[in-house]
Structure formats: C-alpha cells, structure tokens
C-alpha atoms as a PDB file:
ATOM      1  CA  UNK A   1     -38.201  -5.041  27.369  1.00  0.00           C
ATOM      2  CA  UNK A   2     -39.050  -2.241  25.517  1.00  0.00           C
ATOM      3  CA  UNK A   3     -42.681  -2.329  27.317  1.00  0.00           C
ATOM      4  CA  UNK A   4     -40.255  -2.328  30.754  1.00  0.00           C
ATOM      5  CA  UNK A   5     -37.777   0.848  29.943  1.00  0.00           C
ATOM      6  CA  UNK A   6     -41.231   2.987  29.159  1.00  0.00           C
ATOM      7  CA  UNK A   7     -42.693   1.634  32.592  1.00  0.00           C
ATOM      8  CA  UNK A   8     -39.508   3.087  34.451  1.00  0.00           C
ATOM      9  CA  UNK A   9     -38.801   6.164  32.287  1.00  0.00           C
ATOM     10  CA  UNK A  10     -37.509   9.101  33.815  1.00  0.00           C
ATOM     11  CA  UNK A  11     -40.623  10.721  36.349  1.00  0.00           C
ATOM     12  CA  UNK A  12     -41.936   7.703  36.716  1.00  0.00           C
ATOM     13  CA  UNK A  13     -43.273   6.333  40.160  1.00  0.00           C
ATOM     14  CA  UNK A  14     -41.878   2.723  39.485  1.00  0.00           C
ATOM     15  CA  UNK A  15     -38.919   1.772  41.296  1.00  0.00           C
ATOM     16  CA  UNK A  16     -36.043   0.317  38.593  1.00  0.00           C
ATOM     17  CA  UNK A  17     -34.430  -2.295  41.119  1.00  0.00           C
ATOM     18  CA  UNK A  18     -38.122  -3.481  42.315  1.00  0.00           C
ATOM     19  CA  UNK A  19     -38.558  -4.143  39.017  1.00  0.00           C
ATOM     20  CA  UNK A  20     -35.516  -5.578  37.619  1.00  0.00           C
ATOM     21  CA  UNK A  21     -36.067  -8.039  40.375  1.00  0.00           C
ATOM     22  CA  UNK A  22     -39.744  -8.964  39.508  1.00  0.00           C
ATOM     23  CA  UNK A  23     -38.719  -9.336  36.233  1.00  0.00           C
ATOM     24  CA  UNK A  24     -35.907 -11.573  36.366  1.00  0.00           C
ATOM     25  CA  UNK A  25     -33.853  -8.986  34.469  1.00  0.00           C
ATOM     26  CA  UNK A  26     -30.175  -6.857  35.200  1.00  0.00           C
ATOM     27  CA  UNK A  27     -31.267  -3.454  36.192  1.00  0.00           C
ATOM     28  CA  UNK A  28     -28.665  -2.133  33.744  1.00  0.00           C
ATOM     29  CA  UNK A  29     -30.551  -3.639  30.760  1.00  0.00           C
ATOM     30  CA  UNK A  30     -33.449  -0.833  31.658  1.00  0.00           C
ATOM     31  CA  UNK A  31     -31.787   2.154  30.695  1.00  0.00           C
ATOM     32  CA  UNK A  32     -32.344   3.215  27.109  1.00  0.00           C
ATOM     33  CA  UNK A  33     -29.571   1.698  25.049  1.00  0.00           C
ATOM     34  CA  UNK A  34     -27.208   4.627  22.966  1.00  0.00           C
ATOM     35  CA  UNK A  35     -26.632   4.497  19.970  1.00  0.00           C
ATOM     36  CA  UNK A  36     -22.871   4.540  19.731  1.00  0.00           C
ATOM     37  CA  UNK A  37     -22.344   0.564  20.190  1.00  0.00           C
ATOM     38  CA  UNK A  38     -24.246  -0.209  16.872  1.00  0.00           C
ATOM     39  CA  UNK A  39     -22.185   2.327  15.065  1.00  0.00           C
ATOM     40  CA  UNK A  40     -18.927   1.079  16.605  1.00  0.00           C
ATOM     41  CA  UNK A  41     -20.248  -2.474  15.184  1.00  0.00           C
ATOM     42  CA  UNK A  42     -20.915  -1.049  11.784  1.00  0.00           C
ATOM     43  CA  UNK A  43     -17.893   0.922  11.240  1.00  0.00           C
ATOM     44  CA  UNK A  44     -15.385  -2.317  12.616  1.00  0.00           C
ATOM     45  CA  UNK A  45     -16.803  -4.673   9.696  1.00  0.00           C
ATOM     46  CA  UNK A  46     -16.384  -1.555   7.173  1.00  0.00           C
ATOM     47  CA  UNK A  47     -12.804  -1.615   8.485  1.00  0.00           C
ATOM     48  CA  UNK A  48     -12.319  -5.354   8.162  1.00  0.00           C
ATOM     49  CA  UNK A  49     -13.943  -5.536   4.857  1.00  0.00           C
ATOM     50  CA  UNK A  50     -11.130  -2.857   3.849  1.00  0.00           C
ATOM     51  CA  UNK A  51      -8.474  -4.888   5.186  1.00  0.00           C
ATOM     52  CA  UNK A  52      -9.715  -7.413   3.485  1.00  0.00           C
ATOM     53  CA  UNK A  53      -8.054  -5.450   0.840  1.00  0.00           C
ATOM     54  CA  UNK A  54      -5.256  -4.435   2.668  1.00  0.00           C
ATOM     55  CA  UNK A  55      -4.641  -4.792   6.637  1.00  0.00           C
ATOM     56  CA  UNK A  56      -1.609  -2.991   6.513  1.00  0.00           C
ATOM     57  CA  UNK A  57      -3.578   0.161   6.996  1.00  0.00           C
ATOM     58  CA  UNK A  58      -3.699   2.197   9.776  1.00  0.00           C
ATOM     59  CA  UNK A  59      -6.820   4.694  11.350  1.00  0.00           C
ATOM     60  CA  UNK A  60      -5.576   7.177   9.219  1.00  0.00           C
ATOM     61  CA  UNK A  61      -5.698   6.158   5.942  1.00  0.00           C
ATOM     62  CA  UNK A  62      -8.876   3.864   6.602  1.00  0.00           C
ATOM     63  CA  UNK A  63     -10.327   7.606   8.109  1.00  0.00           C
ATOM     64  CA  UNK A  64      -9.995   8.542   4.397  1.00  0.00           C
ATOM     65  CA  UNK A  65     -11.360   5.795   2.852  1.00  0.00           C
ATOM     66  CA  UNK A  66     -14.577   6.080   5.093  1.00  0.00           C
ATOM     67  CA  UNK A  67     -14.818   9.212   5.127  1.00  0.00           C
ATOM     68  CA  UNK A  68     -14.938   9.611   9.217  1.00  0.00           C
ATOM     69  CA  UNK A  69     -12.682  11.091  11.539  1.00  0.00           C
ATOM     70  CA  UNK A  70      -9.433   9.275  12.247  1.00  0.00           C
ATOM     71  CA  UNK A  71      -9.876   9.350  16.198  1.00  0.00           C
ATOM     72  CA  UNK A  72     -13.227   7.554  15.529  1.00  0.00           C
ATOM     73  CA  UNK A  73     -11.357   5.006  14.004  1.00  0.00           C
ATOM     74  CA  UNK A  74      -8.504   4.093  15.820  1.00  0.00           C
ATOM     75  CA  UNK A  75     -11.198   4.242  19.029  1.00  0.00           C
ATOM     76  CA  UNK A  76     -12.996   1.250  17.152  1.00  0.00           C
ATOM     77  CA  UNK A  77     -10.131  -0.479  15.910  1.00  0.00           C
ATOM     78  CA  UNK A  78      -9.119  -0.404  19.618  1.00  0.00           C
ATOM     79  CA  UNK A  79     -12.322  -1.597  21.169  1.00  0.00           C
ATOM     80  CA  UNK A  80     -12.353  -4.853  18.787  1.00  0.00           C
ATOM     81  CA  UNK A  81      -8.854  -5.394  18.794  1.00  0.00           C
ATOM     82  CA  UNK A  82      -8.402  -4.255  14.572  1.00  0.00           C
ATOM     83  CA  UNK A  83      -4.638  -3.351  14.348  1.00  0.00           C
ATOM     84  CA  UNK A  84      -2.636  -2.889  10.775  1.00  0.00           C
ATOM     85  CA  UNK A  85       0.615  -5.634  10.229  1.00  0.00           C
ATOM     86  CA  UNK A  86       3.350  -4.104  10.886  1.00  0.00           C
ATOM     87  CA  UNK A  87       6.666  -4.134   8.687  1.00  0.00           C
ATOM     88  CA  UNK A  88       9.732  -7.247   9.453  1.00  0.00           C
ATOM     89  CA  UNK A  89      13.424  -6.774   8.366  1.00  0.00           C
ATOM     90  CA  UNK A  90      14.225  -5.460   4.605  1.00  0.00           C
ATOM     91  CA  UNK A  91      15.668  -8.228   2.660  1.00  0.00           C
ATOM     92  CA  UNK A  92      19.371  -6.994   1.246  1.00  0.00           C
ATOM     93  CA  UNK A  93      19.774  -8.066  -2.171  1.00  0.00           C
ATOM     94  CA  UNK A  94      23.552  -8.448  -3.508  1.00  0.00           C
ATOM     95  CA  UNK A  95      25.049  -7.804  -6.919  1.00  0.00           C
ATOM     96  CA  UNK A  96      26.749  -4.715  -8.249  1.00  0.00           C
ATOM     97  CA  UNK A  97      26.733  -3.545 -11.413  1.00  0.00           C
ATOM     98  CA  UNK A  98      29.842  -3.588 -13.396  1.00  0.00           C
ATOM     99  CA  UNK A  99      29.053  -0.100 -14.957  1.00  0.00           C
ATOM    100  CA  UNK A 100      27.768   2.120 -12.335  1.00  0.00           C
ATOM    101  CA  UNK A 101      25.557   4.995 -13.478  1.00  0.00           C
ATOM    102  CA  UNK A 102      26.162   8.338 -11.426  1.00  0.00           C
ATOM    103  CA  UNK A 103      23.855  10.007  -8.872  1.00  0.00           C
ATOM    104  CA  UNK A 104      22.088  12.780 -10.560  1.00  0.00           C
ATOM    105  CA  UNK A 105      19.526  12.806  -7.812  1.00  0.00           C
ATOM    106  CA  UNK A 106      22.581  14.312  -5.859  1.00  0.00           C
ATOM    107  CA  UNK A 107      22.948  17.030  -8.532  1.00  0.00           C
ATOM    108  CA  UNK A 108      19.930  19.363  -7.924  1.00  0.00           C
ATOM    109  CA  UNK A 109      20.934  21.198 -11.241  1.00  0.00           C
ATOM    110  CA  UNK A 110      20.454  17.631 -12.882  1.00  0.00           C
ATOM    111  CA  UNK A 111      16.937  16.774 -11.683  1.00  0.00           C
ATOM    112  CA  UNK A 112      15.375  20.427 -11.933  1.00  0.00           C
ATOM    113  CA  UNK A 113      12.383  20.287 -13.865  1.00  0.00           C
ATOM    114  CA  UNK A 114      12.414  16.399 -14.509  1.00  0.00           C
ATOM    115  CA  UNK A 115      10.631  14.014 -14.118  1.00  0.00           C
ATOM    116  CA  UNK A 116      11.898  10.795 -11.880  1.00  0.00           C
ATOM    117  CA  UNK A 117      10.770   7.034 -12.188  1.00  0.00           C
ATOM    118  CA  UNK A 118      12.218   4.874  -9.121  1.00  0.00           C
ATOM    119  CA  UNK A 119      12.726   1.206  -9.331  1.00  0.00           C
ATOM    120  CA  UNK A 120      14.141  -1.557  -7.349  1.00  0.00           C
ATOM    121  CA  UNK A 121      13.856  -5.828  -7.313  1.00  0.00           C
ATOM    122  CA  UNK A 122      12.377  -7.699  -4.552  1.00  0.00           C
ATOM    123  CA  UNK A 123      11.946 -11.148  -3.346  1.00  0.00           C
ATOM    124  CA  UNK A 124       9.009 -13.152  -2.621  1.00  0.00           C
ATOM    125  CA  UNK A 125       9.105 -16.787  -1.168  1.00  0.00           C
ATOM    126  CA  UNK A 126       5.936 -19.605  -2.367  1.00  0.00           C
ATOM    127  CA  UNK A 127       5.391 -22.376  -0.047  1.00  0.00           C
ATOM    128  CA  UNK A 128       7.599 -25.019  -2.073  1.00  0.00           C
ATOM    129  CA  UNK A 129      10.760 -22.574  -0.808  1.00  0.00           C
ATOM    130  CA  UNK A 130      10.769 -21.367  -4.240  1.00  0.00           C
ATOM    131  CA  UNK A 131      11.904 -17.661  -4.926  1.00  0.00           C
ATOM    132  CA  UNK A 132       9.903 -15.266  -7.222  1.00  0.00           C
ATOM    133  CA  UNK A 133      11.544 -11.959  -8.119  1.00  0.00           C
ATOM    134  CA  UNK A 134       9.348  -8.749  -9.003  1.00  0.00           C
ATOM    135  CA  UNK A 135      10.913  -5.381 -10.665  1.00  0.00           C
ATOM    136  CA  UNK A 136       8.376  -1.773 -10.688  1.00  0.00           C
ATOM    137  CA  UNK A 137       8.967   1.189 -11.640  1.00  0.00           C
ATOM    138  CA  UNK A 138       7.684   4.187  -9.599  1.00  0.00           C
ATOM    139  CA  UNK A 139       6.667   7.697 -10.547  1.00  0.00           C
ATOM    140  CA  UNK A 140       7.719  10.109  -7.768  1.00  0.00           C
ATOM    141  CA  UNK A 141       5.796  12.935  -8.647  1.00  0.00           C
ATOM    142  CA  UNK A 142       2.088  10.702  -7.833  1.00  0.00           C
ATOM    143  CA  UNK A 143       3.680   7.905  -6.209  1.00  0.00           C
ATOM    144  CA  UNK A 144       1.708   5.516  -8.843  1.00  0.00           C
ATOM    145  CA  UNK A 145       3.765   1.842 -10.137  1.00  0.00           C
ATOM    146  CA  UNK A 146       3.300   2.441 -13.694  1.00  0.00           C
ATOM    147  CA  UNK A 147       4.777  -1.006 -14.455  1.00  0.00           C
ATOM    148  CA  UNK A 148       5.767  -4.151 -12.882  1.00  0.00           C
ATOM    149  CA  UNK A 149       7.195  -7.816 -13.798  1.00  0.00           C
ATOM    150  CA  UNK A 150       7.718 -10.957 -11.490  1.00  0.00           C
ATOM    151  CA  UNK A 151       9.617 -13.924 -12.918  1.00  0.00           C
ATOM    152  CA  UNK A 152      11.556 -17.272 -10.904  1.00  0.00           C
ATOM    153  CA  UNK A 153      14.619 -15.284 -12.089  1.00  0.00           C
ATOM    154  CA  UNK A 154      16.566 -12.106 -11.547  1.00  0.00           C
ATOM    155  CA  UNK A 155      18.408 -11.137 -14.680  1.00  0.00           C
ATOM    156  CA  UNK A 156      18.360  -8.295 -16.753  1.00  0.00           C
ATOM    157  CA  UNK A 157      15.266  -9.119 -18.677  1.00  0.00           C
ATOM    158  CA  UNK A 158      12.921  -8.846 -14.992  1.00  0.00           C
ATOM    159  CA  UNK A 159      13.711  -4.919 -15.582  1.00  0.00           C
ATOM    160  CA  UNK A 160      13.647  -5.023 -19.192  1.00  0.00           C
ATOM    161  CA  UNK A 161      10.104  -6.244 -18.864  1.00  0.00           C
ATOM    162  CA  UNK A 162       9.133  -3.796 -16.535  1.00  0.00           C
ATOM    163  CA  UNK A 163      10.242  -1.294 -18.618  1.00  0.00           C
ATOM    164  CA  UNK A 164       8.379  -2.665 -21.381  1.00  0.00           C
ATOM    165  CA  UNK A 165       4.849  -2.479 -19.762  1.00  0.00           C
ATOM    166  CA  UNK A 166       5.085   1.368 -18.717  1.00  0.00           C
ATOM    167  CA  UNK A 167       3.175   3.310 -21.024  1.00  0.00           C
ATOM    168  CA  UNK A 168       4.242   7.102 -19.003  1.00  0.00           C
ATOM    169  CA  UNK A 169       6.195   8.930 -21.289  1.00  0.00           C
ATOM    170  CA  UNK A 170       8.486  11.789 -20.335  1.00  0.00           C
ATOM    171  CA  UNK A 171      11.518  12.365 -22.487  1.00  0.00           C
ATOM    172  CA  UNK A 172      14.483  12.979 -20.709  1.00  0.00           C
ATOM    173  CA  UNK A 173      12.955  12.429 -17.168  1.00  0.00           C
ATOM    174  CA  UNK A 174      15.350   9.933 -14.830  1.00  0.00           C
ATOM    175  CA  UNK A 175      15.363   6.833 -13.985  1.00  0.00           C
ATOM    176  CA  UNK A 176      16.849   5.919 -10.577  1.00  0.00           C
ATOM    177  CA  UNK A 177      17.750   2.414  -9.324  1.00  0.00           C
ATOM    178  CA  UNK A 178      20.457   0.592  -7.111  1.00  0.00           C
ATOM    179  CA  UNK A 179      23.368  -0.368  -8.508  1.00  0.00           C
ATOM    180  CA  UNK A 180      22.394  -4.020  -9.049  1.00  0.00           C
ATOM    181  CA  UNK A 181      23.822  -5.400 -12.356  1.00  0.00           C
ATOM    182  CA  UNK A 182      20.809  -6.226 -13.563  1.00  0.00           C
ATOM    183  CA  UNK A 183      20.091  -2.172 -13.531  1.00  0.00           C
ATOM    184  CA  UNK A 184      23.691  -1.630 -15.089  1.00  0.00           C
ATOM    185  CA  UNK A 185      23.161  -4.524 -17.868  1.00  0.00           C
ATOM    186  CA  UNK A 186      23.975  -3.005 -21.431  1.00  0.00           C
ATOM    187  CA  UNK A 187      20.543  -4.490 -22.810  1.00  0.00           C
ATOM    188  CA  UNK A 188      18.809  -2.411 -19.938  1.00  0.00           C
ATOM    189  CA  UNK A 189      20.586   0.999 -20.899  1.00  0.00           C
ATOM    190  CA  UNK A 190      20.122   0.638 -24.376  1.00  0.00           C
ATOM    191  CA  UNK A 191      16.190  -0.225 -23.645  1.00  0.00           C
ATOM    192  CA  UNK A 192      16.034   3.030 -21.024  1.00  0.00           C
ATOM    193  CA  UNK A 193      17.867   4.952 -24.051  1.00  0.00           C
ATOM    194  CA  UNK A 194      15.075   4.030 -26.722  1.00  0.00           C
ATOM    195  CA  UNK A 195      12.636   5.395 -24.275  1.00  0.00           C
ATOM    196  CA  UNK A 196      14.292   8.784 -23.607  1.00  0.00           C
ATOM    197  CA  UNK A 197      14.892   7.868 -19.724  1.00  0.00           C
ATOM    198  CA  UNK A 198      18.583   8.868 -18.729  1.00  0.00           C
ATOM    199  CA  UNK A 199      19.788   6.643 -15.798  1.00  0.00           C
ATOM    200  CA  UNK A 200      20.945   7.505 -12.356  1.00  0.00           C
ATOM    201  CA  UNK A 201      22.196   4.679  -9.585  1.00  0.00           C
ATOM    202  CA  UNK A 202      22.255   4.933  -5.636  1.00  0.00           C
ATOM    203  CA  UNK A 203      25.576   5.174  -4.017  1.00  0.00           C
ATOM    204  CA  UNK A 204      26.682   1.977  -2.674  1.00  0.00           C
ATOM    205  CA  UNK A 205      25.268   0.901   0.643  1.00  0.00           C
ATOM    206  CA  UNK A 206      23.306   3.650   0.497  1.00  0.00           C
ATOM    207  CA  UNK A 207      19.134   2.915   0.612  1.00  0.00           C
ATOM    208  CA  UNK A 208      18.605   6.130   1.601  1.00  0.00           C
ATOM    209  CA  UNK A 209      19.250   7.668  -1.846  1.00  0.00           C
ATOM    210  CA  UNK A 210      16.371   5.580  -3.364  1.00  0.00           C
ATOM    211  CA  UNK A 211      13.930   5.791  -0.521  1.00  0.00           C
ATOM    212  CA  UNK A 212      10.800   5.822  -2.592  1.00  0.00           C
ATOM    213  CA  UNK A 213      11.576   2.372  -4.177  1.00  0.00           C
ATOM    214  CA  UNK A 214      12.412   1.432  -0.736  1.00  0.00           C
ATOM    215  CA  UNK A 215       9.861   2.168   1.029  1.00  0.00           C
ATOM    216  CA  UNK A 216       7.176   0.539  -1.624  1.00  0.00           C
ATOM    217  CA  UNK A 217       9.219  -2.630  -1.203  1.00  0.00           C
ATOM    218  CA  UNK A 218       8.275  -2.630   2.443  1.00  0.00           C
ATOM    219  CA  UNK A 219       4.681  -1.824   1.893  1.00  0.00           C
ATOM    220  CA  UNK A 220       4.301  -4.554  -1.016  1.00  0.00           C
ATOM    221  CA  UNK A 221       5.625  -7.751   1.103  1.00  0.00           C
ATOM    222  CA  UNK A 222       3.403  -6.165   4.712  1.00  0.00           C
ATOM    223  CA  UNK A 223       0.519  -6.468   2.417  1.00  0.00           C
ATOM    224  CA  UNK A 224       1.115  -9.039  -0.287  1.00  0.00           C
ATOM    225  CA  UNK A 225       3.901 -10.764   0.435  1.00  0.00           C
ATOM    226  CA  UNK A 226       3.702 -11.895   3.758  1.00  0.00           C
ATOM    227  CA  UNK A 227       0.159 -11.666   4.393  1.00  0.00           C
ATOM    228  CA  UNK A 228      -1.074 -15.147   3.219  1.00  0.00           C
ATOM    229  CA  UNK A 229       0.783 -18.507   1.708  1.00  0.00           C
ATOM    230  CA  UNK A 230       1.079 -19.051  -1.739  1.00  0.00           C
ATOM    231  CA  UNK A 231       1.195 -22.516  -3.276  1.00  0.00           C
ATOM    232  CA  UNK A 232       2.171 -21.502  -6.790  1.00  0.00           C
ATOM    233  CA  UNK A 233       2.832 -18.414  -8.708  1.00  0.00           C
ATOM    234  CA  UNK A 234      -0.547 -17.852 -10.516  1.00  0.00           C
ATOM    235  CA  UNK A 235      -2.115 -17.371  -6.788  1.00  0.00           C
ATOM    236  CA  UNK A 236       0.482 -14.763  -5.843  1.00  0.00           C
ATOM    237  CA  UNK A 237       0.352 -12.789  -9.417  1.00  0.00           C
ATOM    238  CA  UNK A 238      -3.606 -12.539  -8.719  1.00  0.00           C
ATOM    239  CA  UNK A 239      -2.862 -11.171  -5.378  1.00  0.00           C
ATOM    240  CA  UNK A 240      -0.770  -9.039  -6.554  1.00  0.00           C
ATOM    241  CA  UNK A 241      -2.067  -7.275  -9.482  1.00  0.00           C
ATOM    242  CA  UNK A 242      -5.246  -6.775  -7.088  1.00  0.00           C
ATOM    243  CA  UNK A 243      -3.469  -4.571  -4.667  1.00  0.00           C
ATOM    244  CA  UNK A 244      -1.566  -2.817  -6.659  1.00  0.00           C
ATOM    245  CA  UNK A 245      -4.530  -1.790  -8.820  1.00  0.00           C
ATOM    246  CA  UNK A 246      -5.854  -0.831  -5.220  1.00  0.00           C
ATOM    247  CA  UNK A 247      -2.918   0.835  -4.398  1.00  0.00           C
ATOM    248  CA  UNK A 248      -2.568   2.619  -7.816  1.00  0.00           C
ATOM    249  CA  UNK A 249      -6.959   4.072  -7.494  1.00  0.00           C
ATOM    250  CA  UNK A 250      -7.715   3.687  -4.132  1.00  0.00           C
ATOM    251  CA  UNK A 251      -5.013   3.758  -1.414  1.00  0.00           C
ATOM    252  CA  UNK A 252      -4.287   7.359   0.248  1.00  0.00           C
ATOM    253  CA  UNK A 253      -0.950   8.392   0.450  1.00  0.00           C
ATOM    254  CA  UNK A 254       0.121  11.163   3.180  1.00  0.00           C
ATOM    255  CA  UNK A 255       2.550  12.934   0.856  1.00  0.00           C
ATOM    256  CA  UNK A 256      -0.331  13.552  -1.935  1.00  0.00           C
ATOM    257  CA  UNK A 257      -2.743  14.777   0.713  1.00  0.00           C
ATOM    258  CA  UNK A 258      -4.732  11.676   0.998  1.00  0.00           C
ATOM    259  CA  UNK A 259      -5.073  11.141  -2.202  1.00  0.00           C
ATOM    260  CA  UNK A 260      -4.575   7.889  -4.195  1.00  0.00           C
ATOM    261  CA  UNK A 261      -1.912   8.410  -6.938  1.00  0.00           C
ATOM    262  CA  UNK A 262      -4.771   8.045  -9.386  1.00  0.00           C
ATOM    263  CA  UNK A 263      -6.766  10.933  -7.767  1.00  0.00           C
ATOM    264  CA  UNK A 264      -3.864  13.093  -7.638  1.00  0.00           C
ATOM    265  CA  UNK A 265      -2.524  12.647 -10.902  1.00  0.00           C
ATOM    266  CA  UNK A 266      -6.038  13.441 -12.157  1.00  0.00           C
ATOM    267  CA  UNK A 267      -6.703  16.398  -9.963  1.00  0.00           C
ATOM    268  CA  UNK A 268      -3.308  17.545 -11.167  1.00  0.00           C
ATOM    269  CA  UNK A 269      -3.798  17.062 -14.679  1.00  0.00           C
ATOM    270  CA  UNK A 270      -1.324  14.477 -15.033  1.00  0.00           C
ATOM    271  CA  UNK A 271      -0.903  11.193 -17.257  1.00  0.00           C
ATOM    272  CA  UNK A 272      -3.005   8.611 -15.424  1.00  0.00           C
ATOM    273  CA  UNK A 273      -1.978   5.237 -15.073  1.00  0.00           C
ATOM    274  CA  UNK A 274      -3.654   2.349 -16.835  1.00  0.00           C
ATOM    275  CA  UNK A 275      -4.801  -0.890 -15.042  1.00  0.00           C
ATOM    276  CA  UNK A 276      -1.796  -3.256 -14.224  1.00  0.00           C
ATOM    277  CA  UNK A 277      -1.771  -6.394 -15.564  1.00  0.00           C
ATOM    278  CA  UNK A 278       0.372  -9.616 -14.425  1.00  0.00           C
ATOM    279  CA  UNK A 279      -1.296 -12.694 -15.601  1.00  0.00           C
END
C-alpha cells in the first residue's frame, strides 16, 4: 500500500482511479493517511483509563489531568461517544436537632479570619437493600475531606468518628453542619469542644447555607455511589477510600485553579492532608 501511495504521489504521471481499480483497492485508501486519527485513538483510552478512576469528569478537568487543551478533549470524547455521568436527585435526609447551633456563617464578623470545616451525612444503598451511612468533614479553604466514617447506622457516633480521624488542627476555626440531631448530639459538641472547633448549623430547609458539603455529596454518589453495585460493605469502603484519596491528590477543582486540594494546600503552604483510610 505504502509501495501504491509513492507510485501516485503528488506530480506523478499515474492516474489514482486507474489504479485503485487495477488494484482492487478504494481510491480513498491512496492518499497519505494524517496523523490526527491515531492521536484521537491514543488520547480516548488515556481518557477512559482516567475514568476508570472517575467518569464523572468532564473535558475540562480531564484537559488538566492530561495536560492538553480542553477543546481537544471534548472533540475526542465526542467522536467516540466518552461522556461524564451526570448527577440524579439529592436524597433529603430528616431529623432535627433538638439544640440548634446558630449560623455564624451568616455573621461575616464571626467567620473573619477562620478557618471553616463543612460536614454533612449521606446515604448509600448495597445490593441486599441495605443502607450504609457515611459522615466527612470538609476544609473550605482547599476543598480536601480531611476525615470520613461509614457505618449501617446514623447516630451520633458516625460524626463522632469522623471527627476522630481528622488530624487538621485549627483552634477556634468553625465547624458547619445541618441541623440533623446527630450534629446537635451533646456527645458531638463536647467532642468538637475538646478539639477547639466552635459549631455553626444551616438554617432549616436551607441547603444553600452549606453548599460545599452539598455539593461533595453529589459528586461522591455520581462517582462512587451509583457508579457500580456493591454486594457487601468491604467492596464499597475499597471503592471509596480509592476515590477519595484520588479526589484528595489528584482531582482538579475549578475554584483552586485546577488544582487538586493536595496541590493547592501545598503550593499555599498549608497543612496537607494525610491518606484516608476506611478499612
């Protein structure tokens, strides 16, 4: 074939359709072949060996991560049919606290030169129709989880033990939740007390004054949750603990510039965030 293109190159006497025909051959097939539909080939299985990690990415973010330009991208992930998952109805979770913490978010003369930890409980379904309950904790200023805890139950002791696992430290900074009672338990105050964290609770019915826990809770069932079925706990918590470690070092966030939390917090010389551990 090769042999056949040089025969016909551009000057040359030989007619392309005379020979095309002698040869048996489609007289497209002896024009010299670009380059770009190898490189479209290479760059689609770099993008589906990233969602393997997490397909609820879109061109931008995977225009980070490889380091190409994010029309490029979404012109691949076009041509072989790539697209991210895209987000289903928030789950509403009921319970109110019976001692509601005020808003200091609300107060800008309360949060001014603090720092602020978000947290919230969500709900994960296994295939036996059983219902697992995880609690994080989120650092606004890098957007890192610096702790999380799944258990079959949701009592006070879920955010207790995420509590436990964070290792930040930042006396005096807030920590903001919902009003859920587990939140408002005494044994949770008196924990967020011994670690120097002064508490602050959403209004009621009101998402939108916790938006950064919210919008992690979204992003965490897209690409965890929902993503594959999970016959017992142990299969989830491995899932789990792998993304969020990915989301933690790897995964760009808009808001930090495309950096991962990780990258941020070291390019801004701020506590880093240890691996997350759920087994």
């Amino acid at each position: 074939m090769e042999l056949a293109r040089q025969m016909c190159a551009s000057g040359s006497p030989i007619n392309k359709s005379q020979l095309a025909r002698t040869l048996g051959i489609a007289r497209s097939s002896l024009y010299v072949q670009t380059k770009r539909p190898k490189m479209d080939k290479e760059l689609a299985v770099h993008i589906e060996e990233l969602h393997e990690q997490d397909d609820t990415m879109g061109h931008r973010k995977l225009a980070v991560l490889l380091g190409t330009g994010k029309n490029r991208v979404k012109r691949v992930m076009h041509k072989y049919g790539i697209a991210a998952r895209r987000k289903r109805k928030k789950y509403v979770y009921p319970g109110k606290a019976a001692q509601v913490a005020p808003n200091l978010l609300r107060k800008p003369e309360a949060v001014e030169g603090k720092e602020i930890v978000f947290s919230d409980i969500l709900e994960v379904r296994l295939c036996d129709g059983s219902r697992v309950r995880g609690c994080f904790a989120l650092h606004k200023q890098t957007r890192a989880i610096l702790g999380m805890a799944f258990d079959y139950h949701m009592r006070a002791d879920l955010v207790m033990g995420t509590i436990q696992t964070m290792t930040f430290q930042a006396p005096g900074a807030i920590f903001h939740s919902d009003q859920g009672k587990q939140f408002g338990a005494e044994q949770t105050r008196h924990l967020l007390l011994q670690k120097g964290f002064v508490l602050s609770m959403s209004r009621a019915g009101t998402p939108t004054d916790n938006p950064y826990a919210e919008r992690f809770v979204g992003t965490f069932k897209l690409a965890v949750a929902e993503r594959y079925r999970y016959h017992c706990l142990g299969a989830f918590l491995r899932t789990a603990e792998a993304w969020v470690n990915f989301y933690n070092h790897q995964r760009p966030h808009e808001s930090l510039g495309n950096l991962s939390p990780q990258q941020f917090a070291a390019q801004s010389a701020l506590e880093k965030v240890p691996v997350i551990t759920l087994m």
